[in-house]
PDB file of N, CA and C in Angstrom:
ATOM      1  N   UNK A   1     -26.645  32.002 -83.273  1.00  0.00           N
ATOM      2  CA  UNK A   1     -27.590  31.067 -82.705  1.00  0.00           C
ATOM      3  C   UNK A   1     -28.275  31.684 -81.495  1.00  0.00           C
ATOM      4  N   UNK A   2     -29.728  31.630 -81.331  1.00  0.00           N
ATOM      5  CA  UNK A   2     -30.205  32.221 -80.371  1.00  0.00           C
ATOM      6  C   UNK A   2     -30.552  31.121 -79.390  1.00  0.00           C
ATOM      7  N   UNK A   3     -30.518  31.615 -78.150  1.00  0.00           N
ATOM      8  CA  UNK A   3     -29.980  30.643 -76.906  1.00  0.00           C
ATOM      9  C   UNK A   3     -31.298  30.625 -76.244  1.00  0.00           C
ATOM     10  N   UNK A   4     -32.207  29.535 -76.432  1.00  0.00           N
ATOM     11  CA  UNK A   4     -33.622  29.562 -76.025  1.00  0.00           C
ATOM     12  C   UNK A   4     -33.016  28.328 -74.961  1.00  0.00           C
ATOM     13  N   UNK A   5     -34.073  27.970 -73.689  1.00  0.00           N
ATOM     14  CA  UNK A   5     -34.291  26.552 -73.003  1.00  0.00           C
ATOM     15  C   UNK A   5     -35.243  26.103 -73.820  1.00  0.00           C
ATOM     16  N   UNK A   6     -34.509  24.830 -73.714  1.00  0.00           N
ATOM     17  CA  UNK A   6     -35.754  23.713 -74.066  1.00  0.00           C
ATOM     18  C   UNK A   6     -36.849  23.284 -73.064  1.00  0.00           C
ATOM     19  N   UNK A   7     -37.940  23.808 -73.649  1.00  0.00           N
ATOM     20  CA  UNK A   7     -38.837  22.868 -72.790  1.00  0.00           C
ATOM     21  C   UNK A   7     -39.906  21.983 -73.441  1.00  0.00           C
ATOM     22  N   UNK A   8     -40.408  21.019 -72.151  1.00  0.00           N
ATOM     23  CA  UNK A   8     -40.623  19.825 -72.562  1.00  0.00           C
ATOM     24  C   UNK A   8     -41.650  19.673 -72.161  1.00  0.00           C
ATOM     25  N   UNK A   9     -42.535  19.192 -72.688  1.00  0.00           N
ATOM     26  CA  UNK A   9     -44.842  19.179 -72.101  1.00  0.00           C
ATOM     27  C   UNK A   9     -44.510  17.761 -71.547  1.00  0.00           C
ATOM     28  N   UNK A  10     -44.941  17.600 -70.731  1.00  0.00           N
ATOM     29  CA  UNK A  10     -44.989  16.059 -70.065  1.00  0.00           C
ATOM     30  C   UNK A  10     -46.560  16.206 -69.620  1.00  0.00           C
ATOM     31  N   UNK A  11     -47.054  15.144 -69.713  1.00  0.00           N
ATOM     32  CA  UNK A  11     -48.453  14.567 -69.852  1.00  0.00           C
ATOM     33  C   UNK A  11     -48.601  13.791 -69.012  1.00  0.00           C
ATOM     34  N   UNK A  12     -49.483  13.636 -68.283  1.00  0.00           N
ATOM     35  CA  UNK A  12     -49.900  12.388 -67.155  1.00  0.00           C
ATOM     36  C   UNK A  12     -50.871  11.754 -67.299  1.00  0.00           C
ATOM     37  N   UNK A  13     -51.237  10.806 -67.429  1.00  0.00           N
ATOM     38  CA  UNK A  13     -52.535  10.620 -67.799  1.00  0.00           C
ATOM     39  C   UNK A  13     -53.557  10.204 -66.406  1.00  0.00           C
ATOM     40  N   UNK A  14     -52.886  10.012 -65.439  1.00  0.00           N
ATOM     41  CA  UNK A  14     -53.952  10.240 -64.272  1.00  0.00           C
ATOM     42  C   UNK A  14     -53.666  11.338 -63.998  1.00  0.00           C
ATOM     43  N   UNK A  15     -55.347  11.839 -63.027  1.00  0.00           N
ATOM     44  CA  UNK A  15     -54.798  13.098 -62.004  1.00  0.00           C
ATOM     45  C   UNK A  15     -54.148  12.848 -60.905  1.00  0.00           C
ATOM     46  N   UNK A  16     -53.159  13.828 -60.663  1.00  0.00           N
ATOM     47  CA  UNK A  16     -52.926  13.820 -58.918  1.00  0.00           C
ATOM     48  C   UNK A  16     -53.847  14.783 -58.816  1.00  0.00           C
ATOM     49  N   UNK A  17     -53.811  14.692 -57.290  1.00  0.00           N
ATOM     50  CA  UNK A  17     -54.701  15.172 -56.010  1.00  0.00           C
ATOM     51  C   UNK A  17     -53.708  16.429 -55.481  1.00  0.00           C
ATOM     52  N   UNK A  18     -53.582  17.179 -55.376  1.00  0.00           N
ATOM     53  CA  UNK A  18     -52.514  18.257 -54.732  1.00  0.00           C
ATOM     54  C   UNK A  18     -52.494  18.050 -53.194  1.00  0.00           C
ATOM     55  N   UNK A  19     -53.759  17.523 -52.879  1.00  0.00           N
ATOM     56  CA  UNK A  19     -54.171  17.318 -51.088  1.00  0.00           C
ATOM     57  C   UNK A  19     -53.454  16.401 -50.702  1.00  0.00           C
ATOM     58  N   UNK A  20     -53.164  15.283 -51.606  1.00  0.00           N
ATOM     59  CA  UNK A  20     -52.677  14.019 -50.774  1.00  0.00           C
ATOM     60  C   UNK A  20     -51.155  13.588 -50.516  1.00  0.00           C
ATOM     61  N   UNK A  21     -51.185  13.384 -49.354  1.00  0.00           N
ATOM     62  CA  UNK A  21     -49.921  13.413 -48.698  1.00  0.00           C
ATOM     63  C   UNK A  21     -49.204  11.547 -48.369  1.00  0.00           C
ATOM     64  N   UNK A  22     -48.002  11.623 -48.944  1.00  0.00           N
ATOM     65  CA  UNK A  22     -47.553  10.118 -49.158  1.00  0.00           C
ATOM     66  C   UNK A  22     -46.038  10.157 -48.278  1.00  0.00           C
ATOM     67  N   UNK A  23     -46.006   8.888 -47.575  1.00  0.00           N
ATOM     68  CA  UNK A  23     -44.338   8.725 -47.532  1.00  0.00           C
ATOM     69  C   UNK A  23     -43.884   9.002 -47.919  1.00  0.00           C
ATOM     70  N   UNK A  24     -42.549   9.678 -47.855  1.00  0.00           N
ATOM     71  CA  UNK A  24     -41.266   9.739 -48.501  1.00  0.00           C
ATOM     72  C   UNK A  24     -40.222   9.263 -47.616  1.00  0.00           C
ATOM     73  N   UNK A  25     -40.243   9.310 -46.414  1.00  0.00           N
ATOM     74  CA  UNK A  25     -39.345   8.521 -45.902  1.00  0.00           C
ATOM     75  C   UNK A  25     -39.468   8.318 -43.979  1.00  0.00           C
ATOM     76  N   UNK A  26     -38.886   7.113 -43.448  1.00  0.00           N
ATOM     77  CA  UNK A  26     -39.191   6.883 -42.472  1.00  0.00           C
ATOM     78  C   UNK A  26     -37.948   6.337 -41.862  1.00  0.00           C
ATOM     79  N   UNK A  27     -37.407   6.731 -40.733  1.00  0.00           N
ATOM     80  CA  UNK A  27     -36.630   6.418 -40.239  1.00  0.00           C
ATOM     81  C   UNK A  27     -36.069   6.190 -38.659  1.00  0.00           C
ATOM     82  N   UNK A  28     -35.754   4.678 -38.462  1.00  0.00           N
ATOM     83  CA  UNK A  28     -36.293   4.182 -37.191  1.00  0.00           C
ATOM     84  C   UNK A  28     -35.114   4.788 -36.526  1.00  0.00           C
ATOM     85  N   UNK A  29     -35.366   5.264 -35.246  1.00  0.00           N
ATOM     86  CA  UNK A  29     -34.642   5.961 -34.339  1.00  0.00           C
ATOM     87  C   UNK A  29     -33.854   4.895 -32.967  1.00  0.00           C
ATOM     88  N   UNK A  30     -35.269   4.600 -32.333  1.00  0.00           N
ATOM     89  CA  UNK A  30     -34.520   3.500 -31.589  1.00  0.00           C
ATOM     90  C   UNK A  30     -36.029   1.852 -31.764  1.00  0.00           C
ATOM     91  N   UNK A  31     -35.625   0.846 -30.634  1.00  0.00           N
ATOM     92  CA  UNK A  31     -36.734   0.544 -30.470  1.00  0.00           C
ATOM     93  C   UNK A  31     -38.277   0.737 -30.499  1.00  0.00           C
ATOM     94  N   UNK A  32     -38.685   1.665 -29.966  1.00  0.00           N
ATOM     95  CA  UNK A  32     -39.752   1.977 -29.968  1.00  0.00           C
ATOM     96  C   UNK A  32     -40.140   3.398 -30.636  1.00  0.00           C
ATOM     97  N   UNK A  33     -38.972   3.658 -31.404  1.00  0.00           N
ATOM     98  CA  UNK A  33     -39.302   5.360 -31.862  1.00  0.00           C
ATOM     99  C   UNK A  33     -38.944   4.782 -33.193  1.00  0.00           C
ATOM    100  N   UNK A  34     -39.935   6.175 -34.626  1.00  0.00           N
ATOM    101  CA  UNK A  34     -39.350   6.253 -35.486  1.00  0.00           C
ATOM    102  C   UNK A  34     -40.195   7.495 -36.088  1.00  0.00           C
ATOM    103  N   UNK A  35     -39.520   7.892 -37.224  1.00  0.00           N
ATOM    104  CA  UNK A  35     -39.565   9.283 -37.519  1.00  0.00           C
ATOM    105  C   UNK A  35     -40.704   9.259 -38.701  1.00  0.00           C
ATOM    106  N   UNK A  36     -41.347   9.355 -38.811  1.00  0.00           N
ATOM    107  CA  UNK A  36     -41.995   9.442 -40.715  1.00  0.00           C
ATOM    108  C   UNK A  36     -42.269  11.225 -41.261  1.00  0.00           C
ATOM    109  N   UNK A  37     -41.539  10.633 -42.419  1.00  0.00           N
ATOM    110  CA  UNK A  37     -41.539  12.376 -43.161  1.00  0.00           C
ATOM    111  C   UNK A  37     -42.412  12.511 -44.265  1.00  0.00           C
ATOM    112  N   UNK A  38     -43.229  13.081 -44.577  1.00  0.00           N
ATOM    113  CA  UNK A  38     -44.266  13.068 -45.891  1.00  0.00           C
ATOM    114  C   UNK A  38     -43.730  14.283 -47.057  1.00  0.00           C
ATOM    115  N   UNK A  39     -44.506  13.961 -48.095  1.00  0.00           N
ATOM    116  CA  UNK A  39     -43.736  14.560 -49.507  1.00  0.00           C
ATOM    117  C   UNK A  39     -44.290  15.796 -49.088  1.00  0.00           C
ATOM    118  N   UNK A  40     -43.488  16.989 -49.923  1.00  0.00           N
ATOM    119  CA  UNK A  40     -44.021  18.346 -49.580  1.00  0.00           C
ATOM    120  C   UNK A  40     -43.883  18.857 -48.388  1.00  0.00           C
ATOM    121  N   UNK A  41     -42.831  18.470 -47.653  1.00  0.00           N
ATOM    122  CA  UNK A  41     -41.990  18.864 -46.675  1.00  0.00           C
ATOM    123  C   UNK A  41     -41.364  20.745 -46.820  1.00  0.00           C
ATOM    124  N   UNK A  42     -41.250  21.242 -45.989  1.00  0.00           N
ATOM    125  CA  UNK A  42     -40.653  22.618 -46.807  1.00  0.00           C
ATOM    126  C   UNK A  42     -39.203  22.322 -46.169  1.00  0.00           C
ATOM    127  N   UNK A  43     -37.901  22.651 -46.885  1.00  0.00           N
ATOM    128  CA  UNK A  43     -36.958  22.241 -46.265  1.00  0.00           C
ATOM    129  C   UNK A  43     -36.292  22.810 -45.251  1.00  0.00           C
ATOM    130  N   UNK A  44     -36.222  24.214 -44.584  1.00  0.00           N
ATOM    131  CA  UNK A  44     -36.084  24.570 -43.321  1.00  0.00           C
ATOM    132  C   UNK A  44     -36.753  23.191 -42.341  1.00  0.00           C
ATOM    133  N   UNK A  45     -38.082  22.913 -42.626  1.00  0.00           N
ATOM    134  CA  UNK A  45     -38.636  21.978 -41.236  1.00  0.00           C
ATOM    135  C   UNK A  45     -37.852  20.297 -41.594  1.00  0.00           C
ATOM    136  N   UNK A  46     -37.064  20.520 -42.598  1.00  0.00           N
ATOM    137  CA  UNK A  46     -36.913  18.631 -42.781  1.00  0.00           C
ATOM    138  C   UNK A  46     -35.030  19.070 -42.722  1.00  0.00           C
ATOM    139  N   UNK A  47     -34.349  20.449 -42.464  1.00  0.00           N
ATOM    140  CA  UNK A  47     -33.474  20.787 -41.835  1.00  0.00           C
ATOM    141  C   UNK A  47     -33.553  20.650 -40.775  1.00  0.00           C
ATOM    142  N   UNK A  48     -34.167  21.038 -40.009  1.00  0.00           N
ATOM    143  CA  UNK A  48     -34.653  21.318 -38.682  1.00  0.00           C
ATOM    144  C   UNK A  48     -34.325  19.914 -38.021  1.00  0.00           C
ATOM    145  N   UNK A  49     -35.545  19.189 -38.506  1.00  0.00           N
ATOM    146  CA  UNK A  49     -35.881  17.741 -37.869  1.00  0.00           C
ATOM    147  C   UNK A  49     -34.038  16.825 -38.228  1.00  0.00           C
ATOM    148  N   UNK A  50     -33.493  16.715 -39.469  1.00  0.00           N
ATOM    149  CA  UNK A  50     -32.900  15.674 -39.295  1.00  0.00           C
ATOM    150  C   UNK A  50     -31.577  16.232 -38.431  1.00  0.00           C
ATOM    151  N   UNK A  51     -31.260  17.828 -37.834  1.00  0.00           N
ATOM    152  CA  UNK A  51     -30.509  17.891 -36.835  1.00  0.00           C
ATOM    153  C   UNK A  51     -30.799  17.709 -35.225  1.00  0.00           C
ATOM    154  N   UNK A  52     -32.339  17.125 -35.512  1.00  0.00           N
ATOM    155  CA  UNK A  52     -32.969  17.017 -34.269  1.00  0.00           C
ATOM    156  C   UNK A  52     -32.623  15.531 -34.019  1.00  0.00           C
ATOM    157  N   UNK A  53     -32.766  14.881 -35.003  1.00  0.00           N
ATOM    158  CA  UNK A  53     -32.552  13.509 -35.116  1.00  0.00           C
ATOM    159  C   UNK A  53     -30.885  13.165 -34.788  1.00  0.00           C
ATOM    160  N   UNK A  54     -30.333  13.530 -35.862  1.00  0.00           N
ATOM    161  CA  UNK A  54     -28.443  13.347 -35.481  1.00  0.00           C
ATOM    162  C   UNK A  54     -28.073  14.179 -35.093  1.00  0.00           C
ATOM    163  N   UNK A  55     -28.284  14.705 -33.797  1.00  0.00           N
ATOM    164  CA  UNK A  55     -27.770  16.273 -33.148  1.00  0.00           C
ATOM    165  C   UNK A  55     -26.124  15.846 -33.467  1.00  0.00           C
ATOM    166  N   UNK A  56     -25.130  15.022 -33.392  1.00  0.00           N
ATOM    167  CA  UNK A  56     -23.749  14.925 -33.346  1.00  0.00           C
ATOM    168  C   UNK A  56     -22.945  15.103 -34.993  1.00  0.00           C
ATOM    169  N   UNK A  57     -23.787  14.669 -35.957  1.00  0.00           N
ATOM    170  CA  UNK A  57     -22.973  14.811 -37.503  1.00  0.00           C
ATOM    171  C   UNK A  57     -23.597  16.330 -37.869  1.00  0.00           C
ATOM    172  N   UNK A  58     -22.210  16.253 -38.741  1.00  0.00           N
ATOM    173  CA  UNK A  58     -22.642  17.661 -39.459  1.00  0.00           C
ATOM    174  C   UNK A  58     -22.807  17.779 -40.954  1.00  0.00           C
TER     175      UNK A  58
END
């Protein structure tokens, strides 16, 4: 048996936009602070930030 991956065509039927940038997540810090993170984050900078955020957990 020859050992191919399967792959799979997935179809969209709208376009995305590659430019446009959406929530992915937001998270309230204190009263008057809160964080918002957008999709397409690179993950060193969304490393970065959430030890900036909980400097105490690891």
């Amino acid at each position: 048996m020859d050992e191919k991956p399967d792959i799979v065509k997935v179809q969209v039927d709208q376009k995305i936009e590659k430019n446009t940038s959406t929530k992915a997540l937001q998270i309230k810090i204190d009263n008057n602070k809160s964080v918002i993170v957008y999709n397409h984050i690179s993950g060193y900078i969304l490393n970065a930030l959430m030890k900036a955020v909980f400097p105490n957990d690891n």
